[in-house]
Structures are given as C-alpha cells and as structure tokens.
N, C-alpha and C. Protein backbone atom coordinates (compact mmCIF):
# COMPACT_ATOMS: atom_id res chain seq x y z
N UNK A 1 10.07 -8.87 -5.44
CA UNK A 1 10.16 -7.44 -5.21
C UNK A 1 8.84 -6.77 -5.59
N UNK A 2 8.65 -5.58 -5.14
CA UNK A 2 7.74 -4.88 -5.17
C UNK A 2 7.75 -3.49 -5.17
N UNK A 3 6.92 -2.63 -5.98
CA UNK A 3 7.43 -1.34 -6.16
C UNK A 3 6.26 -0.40 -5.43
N UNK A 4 7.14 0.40 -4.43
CA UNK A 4 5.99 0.81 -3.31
C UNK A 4 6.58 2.62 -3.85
N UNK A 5 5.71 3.34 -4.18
CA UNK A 5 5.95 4.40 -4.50
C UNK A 5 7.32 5.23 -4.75
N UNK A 6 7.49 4.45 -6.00
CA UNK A 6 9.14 4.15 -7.39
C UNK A 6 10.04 3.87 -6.14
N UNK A 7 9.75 3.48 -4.97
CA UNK A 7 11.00 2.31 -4.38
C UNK A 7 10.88 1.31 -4.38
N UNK A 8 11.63 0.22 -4.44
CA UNK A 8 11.48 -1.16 -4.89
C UNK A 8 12.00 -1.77 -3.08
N UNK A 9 11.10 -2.56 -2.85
CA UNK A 9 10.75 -3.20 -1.68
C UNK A 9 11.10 -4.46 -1.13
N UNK A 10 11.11 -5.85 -0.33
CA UNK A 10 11.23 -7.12 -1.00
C UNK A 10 9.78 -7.11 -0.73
N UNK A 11 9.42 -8.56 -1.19
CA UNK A 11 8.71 -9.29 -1.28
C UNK A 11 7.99 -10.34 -0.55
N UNK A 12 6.80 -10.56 0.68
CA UNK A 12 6.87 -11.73 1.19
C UNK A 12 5.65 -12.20 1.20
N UNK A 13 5.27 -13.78 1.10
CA UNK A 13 4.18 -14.75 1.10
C UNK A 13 3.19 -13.88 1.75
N UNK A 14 2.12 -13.55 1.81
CA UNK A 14 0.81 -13.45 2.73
C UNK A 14 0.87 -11.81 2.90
N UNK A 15 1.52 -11.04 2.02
CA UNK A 15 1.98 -9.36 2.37
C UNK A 15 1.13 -8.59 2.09
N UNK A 16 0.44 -8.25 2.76
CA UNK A 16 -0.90 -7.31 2.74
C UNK A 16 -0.34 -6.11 2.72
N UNK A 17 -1.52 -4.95 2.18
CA UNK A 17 -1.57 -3.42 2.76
C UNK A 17 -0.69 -2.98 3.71
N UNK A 18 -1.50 -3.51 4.78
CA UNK A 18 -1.24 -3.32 6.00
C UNK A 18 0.27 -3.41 6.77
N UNK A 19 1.09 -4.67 6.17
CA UNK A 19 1.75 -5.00 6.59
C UNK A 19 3.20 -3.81 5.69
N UNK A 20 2.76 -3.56 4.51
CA UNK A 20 3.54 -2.27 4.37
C UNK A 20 3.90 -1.06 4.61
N UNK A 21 2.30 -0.71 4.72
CA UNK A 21 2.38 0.70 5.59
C UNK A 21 3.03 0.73 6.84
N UNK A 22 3.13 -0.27 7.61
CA UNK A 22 3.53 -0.55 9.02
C UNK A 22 5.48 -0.56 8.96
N UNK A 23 5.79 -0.24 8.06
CA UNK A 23 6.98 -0.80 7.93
C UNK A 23 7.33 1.29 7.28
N UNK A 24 6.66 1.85 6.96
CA UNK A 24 6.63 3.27 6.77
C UNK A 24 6.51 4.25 7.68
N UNK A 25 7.81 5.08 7.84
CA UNK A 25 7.13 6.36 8.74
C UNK A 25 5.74 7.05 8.91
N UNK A 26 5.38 7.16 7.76
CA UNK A 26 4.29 7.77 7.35
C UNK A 26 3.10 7.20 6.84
N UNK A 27 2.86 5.70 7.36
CA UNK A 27 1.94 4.48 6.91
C UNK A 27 0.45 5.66 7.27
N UNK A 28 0.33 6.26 8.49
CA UNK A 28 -1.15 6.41 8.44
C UNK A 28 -1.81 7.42 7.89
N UNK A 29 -1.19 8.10 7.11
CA UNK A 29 -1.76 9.22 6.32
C UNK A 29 -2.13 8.72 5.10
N UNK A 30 -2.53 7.36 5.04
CA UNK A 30 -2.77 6.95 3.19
C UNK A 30 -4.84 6.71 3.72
N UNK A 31 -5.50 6.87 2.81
CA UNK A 31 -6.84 6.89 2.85
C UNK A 31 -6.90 5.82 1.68
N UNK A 32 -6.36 5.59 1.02
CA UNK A 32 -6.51 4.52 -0.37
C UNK A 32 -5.19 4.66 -0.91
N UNK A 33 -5.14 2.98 -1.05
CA UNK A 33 -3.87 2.35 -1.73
C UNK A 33 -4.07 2.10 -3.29
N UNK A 34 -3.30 2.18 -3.93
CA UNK A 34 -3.67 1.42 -5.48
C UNK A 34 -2.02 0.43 -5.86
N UNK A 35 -2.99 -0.98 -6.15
CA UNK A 35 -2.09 -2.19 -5.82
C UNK A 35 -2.47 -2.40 -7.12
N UNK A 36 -1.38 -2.65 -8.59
CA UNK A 36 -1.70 -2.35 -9.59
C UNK A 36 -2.60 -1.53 -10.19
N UNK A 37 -3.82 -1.98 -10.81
CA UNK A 37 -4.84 -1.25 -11.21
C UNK A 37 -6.10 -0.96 -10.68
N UNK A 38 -5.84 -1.93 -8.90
CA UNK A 38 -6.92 -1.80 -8.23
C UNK A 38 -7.03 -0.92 -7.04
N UNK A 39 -7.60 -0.10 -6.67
CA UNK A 39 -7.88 0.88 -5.66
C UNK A 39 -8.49 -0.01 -4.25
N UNK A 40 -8.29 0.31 -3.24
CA UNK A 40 -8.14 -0.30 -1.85
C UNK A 40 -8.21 1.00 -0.83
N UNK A 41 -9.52 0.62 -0.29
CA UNK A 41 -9.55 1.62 0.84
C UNK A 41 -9.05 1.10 2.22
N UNK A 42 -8.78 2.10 3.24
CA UNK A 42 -8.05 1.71 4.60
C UNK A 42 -8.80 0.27 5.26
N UNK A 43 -10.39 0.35 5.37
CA UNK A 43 -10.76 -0.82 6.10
C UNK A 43 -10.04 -1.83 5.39
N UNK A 44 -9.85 -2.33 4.34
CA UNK A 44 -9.38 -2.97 3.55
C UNK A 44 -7.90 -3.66 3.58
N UNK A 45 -7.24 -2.54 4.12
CA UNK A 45 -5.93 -2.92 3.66
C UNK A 45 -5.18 -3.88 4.56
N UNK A 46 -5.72 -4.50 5.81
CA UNK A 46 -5.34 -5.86 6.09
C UNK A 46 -5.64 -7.27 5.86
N UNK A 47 -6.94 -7.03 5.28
CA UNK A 47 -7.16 -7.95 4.38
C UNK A 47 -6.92 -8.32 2.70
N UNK A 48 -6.16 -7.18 2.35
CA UNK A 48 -6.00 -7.11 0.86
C UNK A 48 -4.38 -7.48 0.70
N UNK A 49 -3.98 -8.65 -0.01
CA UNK A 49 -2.48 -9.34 -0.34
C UNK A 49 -2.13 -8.39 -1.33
N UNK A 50 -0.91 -8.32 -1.53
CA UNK A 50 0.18 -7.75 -2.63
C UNK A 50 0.75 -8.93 -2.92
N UNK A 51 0.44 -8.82 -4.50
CA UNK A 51 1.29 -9.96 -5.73
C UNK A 51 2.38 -10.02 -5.71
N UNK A 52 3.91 -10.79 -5.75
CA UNK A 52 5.06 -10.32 -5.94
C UNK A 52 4.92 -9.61 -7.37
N UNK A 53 5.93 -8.36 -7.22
CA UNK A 53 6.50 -7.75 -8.69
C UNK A 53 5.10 -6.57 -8.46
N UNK A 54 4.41 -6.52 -7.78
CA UNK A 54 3.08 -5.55 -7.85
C UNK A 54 3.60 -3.92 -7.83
N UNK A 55 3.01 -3.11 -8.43
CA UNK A 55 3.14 -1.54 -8.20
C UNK A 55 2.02 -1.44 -7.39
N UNK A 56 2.94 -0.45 -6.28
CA UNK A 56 1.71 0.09 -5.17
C UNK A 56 2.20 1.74 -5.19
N UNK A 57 1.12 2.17 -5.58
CA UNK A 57 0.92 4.02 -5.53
C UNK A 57 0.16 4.17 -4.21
N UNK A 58 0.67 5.15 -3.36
CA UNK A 58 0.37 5.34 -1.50
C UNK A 58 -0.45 6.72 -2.12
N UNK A 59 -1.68 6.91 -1.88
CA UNK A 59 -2.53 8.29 -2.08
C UNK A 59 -3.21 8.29 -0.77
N UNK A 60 -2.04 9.64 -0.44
CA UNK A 60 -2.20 10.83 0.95
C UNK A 60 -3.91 10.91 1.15
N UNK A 61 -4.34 11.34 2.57
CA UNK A 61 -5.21 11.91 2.87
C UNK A 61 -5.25 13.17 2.48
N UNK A 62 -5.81 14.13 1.92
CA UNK A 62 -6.05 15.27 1.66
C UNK A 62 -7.59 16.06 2.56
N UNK A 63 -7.41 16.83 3.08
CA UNK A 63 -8.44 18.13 3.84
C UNK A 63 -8.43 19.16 3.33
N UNK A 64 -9.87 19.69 3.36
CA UNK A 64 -9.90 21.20 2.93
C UNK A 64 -11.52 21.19 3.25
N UNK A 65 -11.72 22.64 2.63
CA UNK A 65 -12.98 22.81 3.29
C UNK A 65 -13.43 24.24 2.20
C-alpha cells in the first residue's frame, strides 16, 4: 500500500509517478510530486518508481502574476 495524498492506494511492482496520476481525475495539474522526502518534477515522473508503503504529497500547479 501506498499513501497518495492521506488516501491509501494499492501497491504495484514497477509503479511510477506517472502511472498514479493516470489513475486520478485530476493527475495533470501536479507540477511536482514528493515521494517520501524526495521532490520529483513532471519530466520525471515516468521514470521515477514508488517504494511500497511510500507517502506521496500531489503539489498543484499554482499561477499568478
């Protein structure tokens, strides 16, 4: 299992970024993931695995000007 912003998720072999957000209504509004204590930007996130048992915090795109 895996805890994707305080919901708990399952878990699978080879589970990238990518492959979570894709599974979210709202997968493309994240600009950077944080997968425990490490920060992950978008190019990134199909190449970057999730640990089982990992905390993932989803941080929104934000605009302003």
């Amino acid at each position: 299992m895996i805890t994707v912003g305080g919901q708990q998720l399952p878990w699978s072999e080879g589970m990238t970024i990518a492959d979570i957000l894709a599974d979210l209504d709202d997968g493309n509004q994240y600009a950077v993931v944080r997968v425990n204590d490490q920060y992950v930007s978008r190019p990134n996130f199909g190449k970057t695995r999730v640990p089982d048992g990992a905390q993932v915090f989803l941080i929104p795109m934000i605009a302003g000007g």
